[in-house]
C-alpha atoms as a PDB file:
ATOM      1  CA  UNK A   1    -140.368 -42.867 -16.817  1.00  0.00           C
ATOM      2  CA  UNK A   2    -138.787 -43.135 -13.368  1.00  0.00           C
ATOM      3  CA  UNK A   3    -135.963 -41.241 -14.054  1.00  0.00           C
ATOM      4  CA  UNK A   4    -138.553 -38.120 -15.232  1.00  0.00           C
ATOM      5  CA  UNK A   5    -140.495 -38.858 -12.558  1.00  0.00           C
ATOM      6  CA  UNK A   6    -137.296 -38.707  -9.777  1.00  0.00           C
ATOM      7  CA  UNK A   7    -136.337 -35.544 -11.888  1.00  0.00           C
ATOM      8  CA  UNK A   8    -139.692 -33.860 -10.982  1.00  0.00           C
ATOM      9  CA  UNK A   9    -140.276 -34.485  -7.739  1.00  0.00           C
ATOM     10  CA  UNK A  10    -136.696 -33.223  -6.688  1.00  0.00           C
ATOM     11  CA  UNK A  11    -137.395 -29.906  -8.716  1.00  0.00           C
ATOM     12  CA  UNK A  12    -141.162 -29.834  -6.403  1.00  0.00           C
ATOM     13  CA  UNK A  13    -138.609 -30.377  -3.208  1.00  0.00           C
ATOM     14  CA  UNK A  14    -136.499 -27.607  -4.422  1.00  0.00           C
ATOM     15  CA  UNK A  15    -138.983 -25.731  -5.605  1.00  0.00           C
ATOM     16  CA  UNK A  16    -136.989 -25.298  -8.419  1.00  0.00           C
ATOM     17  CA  UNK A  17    -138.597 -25.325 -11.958  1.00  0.00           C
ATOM     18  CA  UNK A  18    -135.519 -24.530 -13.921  1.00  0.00           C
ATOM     19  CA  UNK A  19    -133.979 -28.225 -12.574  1.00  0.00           C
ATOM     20  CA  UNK A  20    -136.403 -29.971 -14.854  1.00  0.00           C
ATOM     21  CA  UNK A  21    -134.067 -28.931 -17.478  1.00  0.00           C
ATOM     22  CA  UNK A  22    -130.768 -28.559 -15.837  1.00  0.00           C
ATOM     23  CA  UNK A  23    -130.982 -31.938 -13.956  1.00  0.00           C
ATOM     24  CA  UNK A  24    -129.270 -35.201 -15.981  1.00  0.00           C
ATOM     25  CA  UNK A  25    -128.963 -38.520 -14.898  1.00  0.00           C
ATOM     26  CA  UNK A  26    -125.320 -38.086 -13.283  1.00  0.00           C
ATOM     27  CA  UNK A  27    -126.222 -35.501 -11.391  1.00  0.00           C
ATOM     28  CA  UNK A  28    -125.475 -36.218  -7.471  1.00  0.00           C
ATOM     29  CA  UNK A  29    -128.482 -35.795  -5.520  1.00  0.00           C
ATOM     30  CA  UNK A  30    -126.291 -35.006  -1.902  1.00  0.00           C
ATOM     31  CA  UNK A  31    -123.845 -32.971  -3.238  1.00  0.00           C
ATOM     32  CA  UNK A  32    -125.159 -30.927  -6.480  1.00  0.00           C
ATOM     33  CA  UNK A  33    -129.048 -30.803  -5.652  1.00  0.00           C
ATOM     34  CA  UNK A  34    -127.903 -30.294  -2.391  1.00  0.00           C
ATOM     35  CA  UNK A  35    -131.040 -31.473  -0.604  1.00  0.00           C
ATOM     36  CA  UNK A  36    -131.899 -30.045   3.351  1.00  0.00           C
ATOM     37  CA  UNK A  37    -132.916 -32.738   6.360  1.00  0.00           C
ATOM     38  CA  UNK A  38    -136.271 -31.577   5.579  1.00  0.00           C
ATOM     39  CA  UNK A  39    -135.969 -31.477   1.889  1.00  0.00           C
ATOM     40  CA  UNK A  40    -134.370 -35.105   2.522  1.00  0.00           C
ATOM     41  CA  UNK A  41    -136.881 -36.856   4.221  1.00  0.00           C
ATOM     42  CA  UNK A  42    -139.623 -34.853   2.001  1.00  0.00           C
ATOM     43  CA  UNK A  43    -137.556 -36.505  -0.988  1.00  0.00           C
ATOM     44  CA  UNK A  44    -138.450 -40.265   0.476  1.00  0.00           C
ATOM     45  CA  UNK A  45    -141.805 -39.703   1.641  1.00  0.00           C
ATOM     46  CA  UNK A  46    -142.601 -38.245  -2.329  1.00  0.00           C
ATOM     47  CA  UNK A  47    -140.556 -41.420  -3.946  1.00  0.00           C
ATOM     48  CA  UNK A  48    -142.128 -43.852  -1.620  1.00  0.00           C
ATOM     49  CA  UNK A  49    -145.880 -42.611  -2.806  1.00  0.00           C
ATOM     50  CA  UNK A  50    -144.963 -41.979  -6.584  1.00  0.00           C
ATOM     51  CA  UNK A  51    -143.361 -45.387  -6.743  1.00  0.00           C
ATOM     52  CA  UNK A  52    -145.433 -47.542  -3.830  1.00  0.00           C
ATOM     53  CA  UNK A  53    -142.440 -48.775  -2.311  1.00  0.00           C
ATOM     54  CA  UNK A  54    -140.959 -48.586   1.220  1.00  0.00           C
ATOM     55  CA  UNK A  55    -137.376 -47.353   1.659  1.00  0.00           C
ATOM     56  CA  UNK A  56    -135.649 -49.800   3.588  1.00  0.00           C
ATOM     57  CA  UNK A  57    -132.719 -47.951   5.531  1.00  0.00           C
ATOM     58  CA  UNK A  58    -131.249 -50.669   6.752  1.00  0.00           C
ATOM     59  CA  UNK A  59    -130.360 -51.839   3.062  1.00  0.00           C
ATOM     60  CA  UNK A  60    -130.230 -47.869   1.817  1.00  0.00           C
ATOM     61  CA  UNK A  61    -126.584 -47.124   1.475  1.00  0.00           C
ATOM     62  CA  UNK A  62    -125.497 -43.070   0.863  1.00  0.00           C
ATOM     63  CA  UNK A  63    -124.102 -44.524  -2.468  1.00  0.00           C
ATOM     64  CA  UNK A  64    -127.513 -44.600  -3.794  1.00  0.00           C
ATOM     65  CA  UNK A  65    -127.840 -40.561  -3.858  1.00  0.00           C
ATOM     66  CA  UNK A  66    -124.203 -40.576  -5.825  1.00  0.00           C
ATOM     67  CA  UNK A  67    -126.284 -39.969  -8.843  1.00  0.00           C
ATOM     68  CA  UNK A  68    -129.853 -39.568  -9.795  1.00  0.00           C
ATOM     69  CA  UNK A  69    -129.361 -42.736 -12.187  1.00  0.00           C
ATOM     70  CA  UNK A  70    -127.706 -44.671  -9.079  1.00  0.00           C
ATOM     71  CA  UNK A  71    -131.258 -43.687  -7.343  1.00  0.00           C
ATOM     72  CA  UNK A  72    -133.430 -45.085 -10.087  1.00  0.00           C
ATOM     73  CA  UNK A  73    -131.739 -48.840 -10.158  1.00  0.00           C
ATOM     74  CA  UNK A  74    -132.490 -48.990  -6.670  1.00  0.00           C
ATOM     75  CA  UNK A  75    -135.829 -48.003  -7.163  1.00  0.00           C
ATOM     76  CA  UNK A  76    -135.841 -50.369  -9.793  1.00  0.00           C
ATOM     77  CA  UNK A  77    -134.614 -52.917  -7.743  1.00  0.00           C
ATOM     78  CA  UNK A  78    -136.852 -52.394  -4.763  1.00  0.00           C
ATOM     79  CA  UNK A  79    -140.249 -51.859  -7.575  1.00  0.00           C
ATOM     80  CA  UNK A  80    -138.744 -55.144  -8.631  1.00  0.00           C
ATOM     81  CA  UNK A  81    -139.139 -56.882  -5.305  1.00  0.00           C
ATOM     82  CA  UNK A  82    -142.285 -55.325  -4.078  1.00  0.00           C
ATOM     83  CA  UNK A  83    -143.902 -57.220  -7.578  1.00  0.00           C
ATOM     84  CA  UNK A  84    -142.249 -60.236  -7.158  1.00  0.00           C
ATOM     85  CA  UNK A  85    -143.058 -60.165  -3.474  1.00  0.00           C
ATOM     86  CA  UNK A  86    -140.004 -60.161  -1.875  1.00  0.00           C
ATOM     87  CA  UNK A  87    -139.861 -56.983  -1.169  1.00  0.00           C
ATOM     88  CA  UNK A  88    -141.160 -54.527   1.466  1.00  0.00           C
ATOM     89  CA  UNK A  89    -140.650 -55.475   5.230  1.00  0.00           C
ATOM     90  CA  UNK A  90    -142.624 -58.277   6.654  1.00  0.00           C
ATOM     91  CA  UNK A  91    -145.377 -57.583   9.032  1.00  0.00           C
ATOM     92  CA  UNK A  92    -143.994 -58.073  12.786  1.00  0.00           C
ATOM     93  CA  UNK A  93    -146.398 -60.684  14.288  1.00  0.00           C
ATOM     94  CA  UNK A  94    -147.908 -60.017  17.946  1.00  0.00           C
ATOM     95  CA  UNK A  95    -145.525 -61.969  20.153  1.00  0.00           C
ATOM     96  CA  UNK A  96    -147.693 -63.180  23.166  1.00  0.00           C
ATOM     97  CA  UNK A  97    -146.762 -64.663  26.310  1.00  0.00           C
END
């Protein structure tokens, strides 16, 4: 289910119907999908409202995009978290003086 899911939205990005078909699990997201800045950050915003999760950058590592099936354990991982609620970033209190 994810990994369909993943699949489709990067053929939406690319607007590239014929990548529902050619796209397979190995396939390197950087490198052989060849995503844009915009078509990057397009990417996230689409996973993070398909999947309600939060990309954390500061744990995201470029390793992640190696493969499309490297993409969906993390997404696993962070989906997860987010249920057992120890995911997501915690809400910054007001620090007053």
């Amino acid at each position: 289910m994810i990994l369909q899911t993943v699949i489709k939205i990067l053929s939406e990005i690319k607007e590239s119907p014929e990548l529902l078909s050619t796209l397979k699990p190995e396939t390197d997201i950087v490198n052989e999908v060849g995503l844009d800045s915009l078509q990057m950050i397009n990417f996230v915003l689409a996973i993070e409202d398909a999947f309600g999760v939060e990309i954390d950058f500061d744990n995201f590592d470029i390793e992640h995009l190696s493969s499309i099936q490297a993409f969906v354990a993390y997404l696993e991982k962070e989906r997860a978290a987010v249920v057992n609620g120890a995911g997501g970033q915690a809400a910054e209190q007001p620090i007053y003086d």
